[in-house]
Protein backbone atom coordinates (compact mmCIF):
# COMPACT_ATOMS: atom_id res chain seq x y z
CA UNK A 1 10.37 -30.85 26.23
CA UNK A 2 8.47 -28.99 23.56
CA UNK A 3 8.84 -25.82 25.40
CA UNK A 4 12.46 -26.04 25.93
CA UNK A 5 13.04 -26.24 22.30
CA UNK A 6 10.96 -23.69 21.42
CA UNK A 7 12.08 -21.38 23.79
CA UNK A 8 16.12 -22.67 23.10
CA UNK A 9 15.22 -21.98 19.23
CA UNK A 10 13.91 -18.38 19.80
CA UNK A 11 16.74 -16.96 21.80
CA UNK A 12 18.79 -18.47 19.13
CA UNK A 13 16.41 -16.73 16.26
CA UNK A 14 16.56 -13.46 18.80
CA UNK A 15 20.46 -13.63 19.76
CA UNK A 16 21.47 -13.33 16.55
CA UNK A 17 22.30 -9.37 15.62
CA UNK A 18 21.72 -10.02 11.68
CA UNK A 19 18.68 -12.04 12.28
CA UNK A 20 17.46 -9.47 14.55
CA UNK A 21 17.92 -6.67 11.66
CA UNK A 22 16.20 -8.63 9.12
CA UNK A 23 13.19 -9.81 11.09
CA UNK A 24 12.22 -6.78 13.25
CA UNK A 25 14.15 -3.62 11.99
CA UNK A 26 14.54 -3.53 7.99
CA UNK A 27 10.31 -4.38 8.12
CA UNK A 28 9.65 -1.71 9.90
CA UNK A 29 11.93 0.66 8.15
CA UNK A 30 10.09 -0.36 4.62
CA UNK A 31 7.29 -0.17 5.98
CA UNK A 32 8.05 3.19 7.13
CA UNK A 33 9.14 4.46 3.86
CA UNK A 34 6.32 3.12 1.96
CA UNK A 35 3.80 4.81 4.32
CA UNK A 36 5.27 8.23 3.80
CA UNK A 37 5.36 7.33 0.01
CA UNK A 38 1.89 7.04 0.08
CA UNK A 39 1.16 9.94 2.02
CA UNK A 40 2.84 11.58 -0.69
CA UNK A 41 1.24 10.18 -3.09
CA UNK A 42 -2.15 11.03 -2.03
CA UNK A 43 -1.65 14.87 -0.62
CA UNK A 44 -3.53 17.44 -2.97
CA UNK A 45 -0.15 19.57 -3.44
CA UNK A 46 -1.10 21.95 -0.35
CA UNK A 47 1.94 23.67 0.52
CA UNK A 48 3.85 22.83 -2.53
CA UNK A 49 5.27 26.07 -4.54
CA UNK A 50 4.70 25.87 -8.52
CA UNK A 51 6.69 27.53 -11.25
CA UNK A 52 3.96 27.90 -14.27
CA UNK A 53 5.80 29.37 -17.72
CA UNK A 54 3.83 31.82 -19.52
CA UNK A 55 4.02 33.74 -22.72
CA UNK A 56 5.96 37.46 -22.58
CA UNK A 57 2.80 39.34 -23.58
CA UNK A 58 0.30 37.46 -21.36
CA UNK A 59 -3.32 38.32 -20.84
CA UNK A 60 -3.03 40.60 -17.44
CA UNK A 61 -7.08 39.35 -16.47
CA UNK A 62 -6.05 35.35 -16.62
CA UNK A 63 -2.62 36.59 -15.08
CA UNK A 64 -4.85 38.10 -12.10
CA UNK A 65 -6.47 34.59 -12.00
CA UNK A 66 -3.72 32.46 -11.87
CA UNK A 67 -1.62 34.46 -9.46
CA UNK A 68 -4.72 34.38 -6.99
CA UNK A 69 -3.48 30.80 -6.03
CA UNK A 70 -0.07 32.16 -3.60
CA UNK A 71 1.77 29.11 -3.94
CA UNK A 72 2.38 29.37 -8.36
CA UNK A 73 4.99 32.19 -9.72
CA UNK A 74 4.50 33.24 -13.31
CA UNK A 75 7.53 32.96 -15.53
CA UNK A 76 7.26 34.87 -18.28
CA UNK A 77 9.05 33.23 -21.30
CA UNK A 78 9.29 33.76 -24.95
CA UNK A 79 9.40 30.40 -25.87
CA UNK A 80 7.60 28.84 -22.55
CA UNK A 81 7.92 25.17 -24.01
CA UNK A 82 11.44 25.31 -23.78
CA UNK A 83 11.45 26.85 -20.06
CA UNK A 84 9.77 23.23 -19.24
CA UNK A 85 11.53 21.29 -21.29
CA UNK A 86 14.84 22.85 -19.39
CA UNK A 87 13.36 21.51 -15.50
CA UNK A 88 13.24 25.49 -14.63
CA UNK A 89 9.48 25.20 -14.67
CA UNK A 90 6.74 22.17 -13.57
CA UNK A 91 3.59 23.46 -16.56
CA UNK A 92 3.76 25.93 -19.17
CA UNK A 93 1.04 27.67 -20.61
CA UNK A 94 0.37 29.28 -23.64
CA UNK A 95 -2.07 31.82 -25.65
CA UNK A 96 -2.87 32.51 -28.23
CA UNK A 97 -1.32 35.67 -30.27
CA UNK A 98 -4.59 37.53 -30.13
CA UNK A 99 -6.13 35.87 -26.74
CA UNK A 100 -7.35 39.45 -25.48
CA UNK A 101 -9.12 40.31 -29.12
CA UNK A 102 -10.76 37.10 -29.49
CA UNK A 103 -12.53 36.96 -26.06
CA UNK A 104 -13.68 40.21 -26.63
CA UNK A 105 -14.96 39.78 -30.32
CA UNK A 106 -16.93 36.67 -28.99
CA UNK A 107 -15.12 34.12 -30.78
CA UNK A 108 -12.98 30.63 -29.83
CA UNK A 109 -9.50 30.80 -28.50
CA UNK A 110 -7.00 28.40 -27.87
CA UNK A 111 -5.36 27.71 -24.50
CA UNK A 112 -2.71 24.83 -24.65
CA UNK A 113 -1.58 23.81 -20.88
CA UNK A 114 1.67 21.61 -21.80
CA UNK A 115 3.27 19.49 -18.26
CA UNK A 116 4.23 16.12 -17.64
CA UNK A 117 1.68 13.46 -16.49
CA UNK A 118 4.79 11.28 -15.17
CA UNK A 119 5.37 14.25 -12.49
CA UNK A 120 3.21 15.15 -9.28
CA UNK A 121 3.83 18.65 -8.73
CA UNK A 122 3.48 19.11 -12.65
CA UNK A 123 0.01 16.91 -12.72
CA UNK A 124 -0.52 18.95 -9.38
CA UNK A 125 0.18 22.42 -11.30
CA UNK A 126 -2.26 21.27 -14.49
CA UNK A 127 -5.18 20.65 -12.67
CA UNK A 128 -4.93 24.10 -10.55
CA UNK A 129 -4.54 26.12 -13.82
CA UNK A 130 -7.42 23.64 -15.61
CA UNK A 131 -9.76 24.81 -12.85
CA UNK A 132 -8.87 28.10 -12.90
CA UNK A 133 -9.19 28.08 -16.77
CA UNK A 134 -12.48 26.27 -16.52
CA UNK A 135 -14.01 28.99 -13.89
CA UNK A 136 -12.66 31.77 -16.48
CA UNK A 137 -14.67 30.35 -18.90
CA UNK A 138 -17.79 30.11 -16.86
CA UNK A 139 -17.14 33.82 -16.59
CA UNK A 140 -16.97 34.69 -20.10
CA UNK A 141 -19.99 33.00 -21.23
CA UNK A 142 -22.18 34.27 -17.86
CA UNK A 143 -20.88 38.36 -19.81
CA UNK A 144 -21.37 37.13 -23.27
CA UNK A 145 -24.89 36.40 -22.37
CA UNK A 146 -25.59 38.96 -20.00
CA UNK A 147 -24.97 40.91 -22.97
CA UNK A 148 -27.54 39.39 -24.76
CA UNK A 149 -30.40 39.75 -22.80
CA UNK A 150 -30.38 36.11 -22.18
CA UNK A 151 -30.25 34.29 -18.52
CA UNK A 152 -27.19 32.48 -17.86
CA UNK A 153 -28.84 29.32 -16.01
CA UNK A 154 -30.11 28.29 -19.32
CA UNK A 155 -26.96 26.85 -20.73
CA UNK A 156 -27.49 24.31 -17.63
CA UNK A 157 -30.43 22.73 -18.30
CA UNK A 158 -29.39 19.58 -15.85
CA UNK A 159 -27.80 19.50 -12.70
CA UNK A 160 -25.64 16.93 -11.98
CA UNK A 161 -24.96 15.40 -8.48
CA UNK A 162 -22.53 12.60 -7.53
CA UNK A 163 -22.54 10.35 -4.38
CA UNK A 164 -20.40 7.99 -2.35
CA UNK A 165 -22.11 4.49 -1.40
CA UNK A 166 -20.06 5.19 1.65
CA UNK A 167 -19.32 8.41 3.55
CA UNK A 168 -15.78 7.06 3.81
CA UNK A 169 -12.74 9.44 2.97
CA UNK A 170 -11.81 8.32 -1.10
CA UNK A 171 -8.19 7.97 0.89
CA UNK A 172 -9.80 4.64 2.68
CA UNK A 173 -9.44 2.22 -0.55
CA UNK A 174 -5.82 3.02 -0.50
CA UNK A 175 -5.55 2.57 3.43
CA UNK A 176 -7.59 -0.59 2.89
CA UNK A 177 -4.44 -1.71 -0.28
CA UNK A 178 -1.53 -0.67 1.64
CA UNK A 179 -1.76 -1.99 5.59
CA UNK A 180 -2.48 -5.76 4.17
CA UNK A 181 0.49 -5.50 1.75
CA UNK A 182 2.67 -4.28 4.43
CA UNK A 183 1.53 -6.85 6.67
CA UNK A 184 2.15 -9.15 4.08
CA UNK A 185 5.59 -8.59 3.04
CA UNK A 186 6.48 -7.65 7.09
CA UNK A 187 5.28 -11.38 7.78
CA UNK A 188 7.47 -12.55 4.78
CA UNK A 189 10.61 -10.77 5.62
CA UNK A 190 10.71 -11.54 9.30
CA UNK A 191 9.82 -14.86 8.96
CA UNK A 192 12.09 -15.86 6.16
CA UNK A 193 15.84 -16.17 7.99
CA UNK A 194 14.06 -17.71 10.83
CA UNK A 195 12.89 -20.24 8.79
CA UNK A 196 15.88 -21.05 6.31
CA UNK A 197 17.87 -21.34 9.38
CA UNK A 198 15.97 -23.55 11.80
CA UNK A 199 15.59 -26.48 8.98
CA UNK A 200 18.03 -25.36 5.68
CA UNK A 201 20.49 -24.17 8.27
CA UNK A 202 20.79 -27.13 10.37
CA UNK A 203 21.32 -29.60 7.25
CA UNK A 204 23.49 -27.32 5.84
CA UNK A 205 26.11 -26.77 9.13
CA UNK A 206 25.90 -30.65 9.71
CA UNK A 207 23.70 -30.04 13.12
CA UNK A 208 20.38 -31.64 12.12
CA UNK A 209 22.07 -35.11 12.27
CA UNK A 210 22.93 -34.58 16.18
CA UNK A 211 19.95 -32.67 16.70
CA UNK A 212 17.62 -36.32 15.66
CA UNK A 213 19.82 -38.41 17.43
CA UNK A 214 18.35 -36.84 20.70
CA UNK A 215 15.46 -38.61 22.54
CA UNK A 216 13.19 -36.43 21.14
CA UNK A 217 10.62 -37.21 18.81
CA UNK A 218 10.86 -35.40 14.86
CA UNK A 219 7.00 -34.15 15.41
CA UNK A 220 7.94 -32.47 18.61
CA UNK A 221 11.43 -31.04 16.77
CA UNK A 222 8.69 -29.86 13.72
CA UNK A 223 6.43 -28.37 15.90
CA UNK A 224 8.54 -26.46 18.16
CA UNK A 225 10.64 -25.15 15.09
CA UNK A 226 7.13 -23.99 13.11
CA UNK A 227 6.12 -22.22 16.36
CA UNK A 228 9.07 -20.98 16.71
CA UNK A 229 8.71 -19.19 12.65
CA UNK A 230 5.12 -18.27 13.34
CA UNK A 231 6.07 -16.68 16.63
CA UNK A 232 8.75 -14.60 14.79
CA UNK A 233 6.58 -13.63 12.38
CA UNK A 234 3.51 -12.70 14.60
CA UNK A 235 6.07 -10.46 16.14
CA UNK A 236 7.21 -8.84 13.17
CA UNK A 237 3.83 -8.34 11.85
CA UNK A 238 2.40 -6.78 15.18
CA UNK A 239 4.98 -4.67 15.65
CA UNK A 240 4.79 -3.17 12.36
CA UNK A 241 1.00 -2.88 12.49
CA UNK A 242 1.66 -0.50 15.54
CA UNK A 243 4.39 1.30 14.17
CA UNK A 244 2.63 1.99 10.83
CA UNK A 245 -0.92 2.97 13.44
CA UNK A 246 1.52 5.39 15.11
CA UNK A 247 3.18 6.59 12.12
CA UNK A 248 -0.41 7.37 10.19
CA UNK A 249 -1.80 9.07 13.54
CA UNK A 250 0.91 10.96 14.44
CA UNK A 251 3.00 11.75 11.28
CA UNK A 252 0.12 11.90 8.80
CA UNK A 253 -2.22 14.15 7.74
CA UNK A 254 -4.21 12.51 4.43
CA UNK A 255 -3.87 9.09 5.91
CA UNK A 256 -4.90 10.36 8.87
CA UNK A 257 -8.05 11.70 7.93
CA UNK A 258 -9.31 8.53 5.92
CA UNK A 259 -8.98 6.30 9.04
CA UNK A 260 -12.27 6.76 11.32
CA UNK A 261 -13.13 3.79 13.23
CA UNK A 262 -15.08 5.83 15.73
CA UNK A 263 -16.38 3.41 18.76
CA UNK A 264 -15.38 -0.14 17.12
CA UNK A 265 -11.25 1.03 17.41
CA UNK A 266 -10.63 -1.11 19.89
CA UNK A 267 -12.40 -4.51 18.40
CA UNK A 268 -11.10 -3.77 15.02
CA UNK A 269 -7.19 -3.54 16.23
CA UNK A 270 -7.92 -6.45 17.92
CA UNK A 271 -9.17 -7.99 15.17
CA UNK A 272 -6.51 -6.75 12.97
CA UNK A 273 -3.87 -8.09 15.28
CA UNK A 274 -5.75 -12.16 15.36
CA UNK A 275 -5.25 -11.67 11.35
CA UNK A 276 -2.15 -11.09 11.49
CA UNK A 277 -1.17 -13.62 13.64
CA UNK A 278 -3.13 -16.57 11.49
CA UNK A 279 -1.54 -15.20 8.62
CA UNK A 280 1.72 -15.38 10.53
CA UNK A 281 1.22 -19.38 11.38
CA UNK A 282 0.34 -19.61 7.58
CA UNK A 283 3.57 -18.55 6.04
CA UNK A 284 5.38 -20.14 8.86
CA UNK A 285 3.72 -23.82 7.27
CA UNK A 286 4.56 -22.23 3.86
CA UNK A 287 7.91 -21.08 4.25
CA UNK A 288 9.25 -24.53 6.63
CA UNK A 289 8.37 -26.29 3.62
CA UNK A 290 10.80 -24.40 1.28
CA UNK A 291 13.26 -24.55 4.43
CA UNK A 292 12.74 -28.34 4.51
CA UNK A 293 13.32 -28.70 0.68
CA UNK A 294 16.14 -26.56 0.54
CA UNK A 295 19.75 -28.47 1.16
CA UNK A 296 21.15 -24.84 2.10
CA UNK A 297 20.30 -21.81 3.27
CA UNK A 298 20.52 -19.88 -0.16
CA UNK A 299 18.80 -22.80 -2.25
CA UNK A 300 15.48 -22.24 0.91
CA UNK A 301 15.49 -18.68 0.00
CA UNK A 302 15.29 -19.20 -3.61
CA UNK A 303 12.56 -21.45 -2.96
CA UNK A 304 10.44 -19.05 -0.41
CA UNK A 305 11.02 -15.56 -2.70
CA UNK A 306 8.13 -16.91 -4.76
CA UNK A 307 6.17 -17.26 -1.39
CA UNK A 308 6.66 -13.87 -0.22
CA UNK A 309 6.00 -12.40 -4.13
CA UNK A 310 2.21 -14.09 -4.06
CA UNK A 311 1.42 -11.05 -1.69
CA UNK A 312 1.51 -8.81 -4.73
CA UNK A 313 -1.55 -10.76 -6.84
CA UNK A 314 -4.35 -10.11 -4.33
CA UNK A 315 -3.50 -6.24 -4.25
CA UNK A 316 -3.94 -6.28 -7.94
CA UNK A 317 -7.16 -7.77 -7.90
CA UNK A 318 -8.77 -6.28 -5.02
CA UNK A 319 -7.60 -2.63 -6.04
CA UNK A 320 -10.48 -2.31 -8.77
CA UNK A 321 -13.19 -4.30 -6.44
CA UNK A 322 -15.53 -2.61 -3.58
CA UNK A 323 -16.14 -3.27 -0.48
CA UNK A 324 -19.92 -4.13 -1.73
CA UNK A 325 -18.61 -6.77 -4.15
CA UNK A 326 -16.65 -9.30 -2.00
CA UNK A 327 -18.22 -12.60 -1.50
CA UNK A 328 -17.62 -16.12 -0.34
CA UNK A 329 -14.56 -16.49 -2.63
CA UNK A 330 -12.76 -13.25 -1.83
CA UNK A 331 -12.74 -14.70 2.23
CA UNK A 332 -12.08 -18.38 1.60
CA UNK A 333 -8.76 -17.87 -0.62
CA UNK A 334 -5.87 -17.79 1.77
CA UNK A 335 -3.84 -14.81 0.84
CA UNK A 336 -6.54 -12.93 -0.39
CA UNK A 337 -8.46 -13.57 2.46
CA UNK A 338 -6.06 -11.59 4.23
CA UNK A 339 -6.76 -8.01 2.27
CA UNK A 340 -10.24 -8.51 1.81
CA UNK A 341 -10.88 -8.77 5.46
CA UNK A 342 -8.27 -6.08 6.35
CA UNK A 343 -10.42 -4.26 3.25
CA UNK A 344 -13.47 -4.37 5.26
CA UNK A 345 -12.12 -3.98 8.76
CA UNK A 346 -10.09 -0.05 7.53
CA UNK A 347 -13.61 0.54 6.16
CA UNK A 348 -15.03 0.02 9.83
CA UNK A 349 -17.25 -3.13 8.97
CA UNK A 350 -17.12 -5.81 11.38
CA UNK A 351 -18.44 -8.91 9.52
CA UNK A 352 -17.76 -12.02 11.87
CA UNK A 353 -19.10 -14.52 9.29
CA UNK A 354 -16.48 -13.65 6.97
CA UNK A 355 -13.75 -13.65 9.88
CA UNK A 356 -14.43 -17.00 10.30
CA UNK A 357 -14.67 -18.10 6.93
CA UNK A 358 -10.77 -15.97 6.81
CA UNK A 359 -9.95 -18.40 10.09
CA UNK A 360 -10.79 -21.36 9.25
CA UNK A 361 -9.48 -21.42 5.43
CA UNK A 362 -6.43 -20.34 6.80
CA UNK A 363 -6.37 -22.85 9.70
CA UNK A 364 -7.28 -25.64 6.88
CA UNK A 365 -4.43 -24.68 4.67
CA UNK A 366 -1.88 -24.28 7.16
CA UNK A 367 -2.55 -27.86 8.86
CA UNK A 368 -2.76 -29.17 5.22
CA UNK A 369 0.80 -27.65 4.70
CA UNK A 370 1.76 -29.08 8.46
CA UNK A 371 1.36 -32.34 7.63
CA UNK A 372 2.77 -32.47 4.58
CA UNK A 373 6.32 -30.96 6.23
CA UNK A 374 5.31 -33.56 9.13
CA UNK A 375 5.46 -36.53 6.34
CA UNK A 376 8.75 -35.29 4.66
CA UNK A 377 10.28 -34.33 7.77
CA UNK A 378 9.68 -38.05 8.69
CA UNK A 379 12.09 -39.46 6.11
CA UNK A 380 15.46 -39.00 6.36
CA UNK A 381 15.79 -37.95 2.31
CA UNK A 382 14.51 -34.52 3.24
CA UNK A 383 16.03 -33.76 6.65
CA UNK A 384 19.94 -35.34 5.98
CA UNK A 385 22.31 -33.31 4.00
């Protein structure tokens, strides 16, 4: 009996075209989007043409350094400020009157580099001409004490050299923020209209009331409608996990390179796939409560948007911690358990004690939740319209 309903209950969930779209497509297309926005994000400006506004009389030498990079045109401008300020350039930069005659006479001179930090290409365009800048400078003080009889070296008294804990690609911590927050909110969405409609649904279109008076008993009917959530929602978030996989191997190139699992691929998509679908049977206990509270479909949604939004904290909070740092707490938090362990797994550590500890809080939680739908489901305050 128990698999009739839950097999009657997901054709239903599948048969229906808007249900379809909301639990399997529109996940997948956000999640697509947000992947290439990220990709975006992250890319160094390779292949990107810049517009950099310069003064009418500018210093030909720095001119020959800046147009060394092919992809920035110089714009001469007599007011290069306003060239910016009008969108026909992303940086401008401007000397000083005498630039050429103060280099030469040995003394300071100014360099202001004006862009907008709220703009890629124009934080993109800064830091090229910064570098540039900075290796001018390098120059000029190597001549000035060349000049001077004195060796260069010894304006570098220490040498300073910076190292990862990890060889990972900087790219990883992103990787490691984004895939559990997809998964997250692909979970959410697909799971959602399943939900509202299987116990919200029923009160509200006058069906539960037939529905108990069958010989069936109300902790088979619970059961086989949870399963039926979690099964939508395992769905939804293993099909995007494979179409973001694809997406970042195929149609990436900075994403692609900070993903390097090497010989543990296999177990850690494997891995990555039982997460998702404990995570899955936890906001499938989460989200039949809200379905069970709400007397209509619109009032259950209202109740689960706050269930879907607690997805957001744990990116927050793990964004500023390494992969060193997590402990006990970081594993046994339900939620957070989820992108700490996805954390460690895009990092290519395979720590079974704290896969278990992610299992079984989750496991405790969602039979916690289970039984507390079982008892409301029971009474007929909850379940009537």
């Amino acid at each position: 009996m128990l698999l009739k309903i839950y097999l009657k209950e997901i054709k239903d969930c599948f048969r229906d075209r808007r249900t379809l779209l909301l639990t399997v497509l529109l996940p997948v297309i956000m999640m697509t989007g947000l992947t290439f926005f990220y990709e975006k994000m992250i890319s160094d400006g390779e292949g990107e043409s810049y517009k950099l506004a310069v003064n009418e009389s500018f210093d030909r030498e720095l001119a020959g350094i800046i147009t060394s990079f092919k992809n920035i045109e110089l714009v001469q401008s007599a007011n290069p400020g306003k060239t910016l300020q009008d969108g026909k350039v992303q940086a401008a930069l401007i000397l000083d009157p005498n630039f050429s005659r103060t280099i030469e006479n040995g003394e300071k001179a100014t360099v202001t580099i004006i862009g907008d930090s709220f703009s890629q290409k124009s934080s993109n365009l800064k830091n090229i001409v910064q570098n540039a800048l900075g290796v001018y400078e390098k120059s000029i003080i190597s001549k000035r004490m060349q000049a001077k009889g004195t060796d260069p070296s010894i304006v570098e008294p220490i040498i300073i050299e910076q190292k990862e804990i990890s060889d990972q690609n900087p790219n990883a911590n992103l990787i490691a923020m984004l895939i559990p927050l997809i998964l997250a909110i692909a979970i959410g969405v697909g799971s959602s209209p399943a939900a509202s409609d299987l116990f919200a649904g029923e009160k509200e279109k006058k069906t539960m009331e037939a529905l108990l008076m069958t010989p069936v008993k109300r902790s088979t009917l619970l059961f086989s409608k949870w399963l039926t959530i979690a099964t939508v929602g395992s769905v939804t978030g293993i099909i995007t996990l494979l179409v973001v996989a694809l997406e970042i191997n195929l149609l990436t190139e900075n994403l692609k390179k900070a993903v390097s699992f090497g010989d543990n691929a296999a177990v850690i998509i494997a891995l990555a796939v039982l997460v998702a679908i404990v995570y899955a049977m936890f906001t499938a206990s989460l989200l039949m409560l809200t379905s069970i509270l709400g007397k209509t479909v619109k009032e259950s949604q209202s109740y689960s948007t706050p269930v879907m939004m607690l997805a957001m904290f744990p990116t927050m909070i793990l964004s500023s911690i390494g992969i060193n740092e997590l402990s006990f707490q970081h594993f046994a938090i339900p939620i957070m358990n989820l992108f700490s362990l996805l954390k460690e797994l895009v990092f290519g550590i395979i720590d079974y004690e704290h896969i278990v500890i992610t299992i079984a809080s989750n496991l405790v939680c969602m039979i916690l939740l289970f039984i507390v739908g079982r008892i409301l489901f029971l009474k007929d305050k909850w379940v009537m319209n």
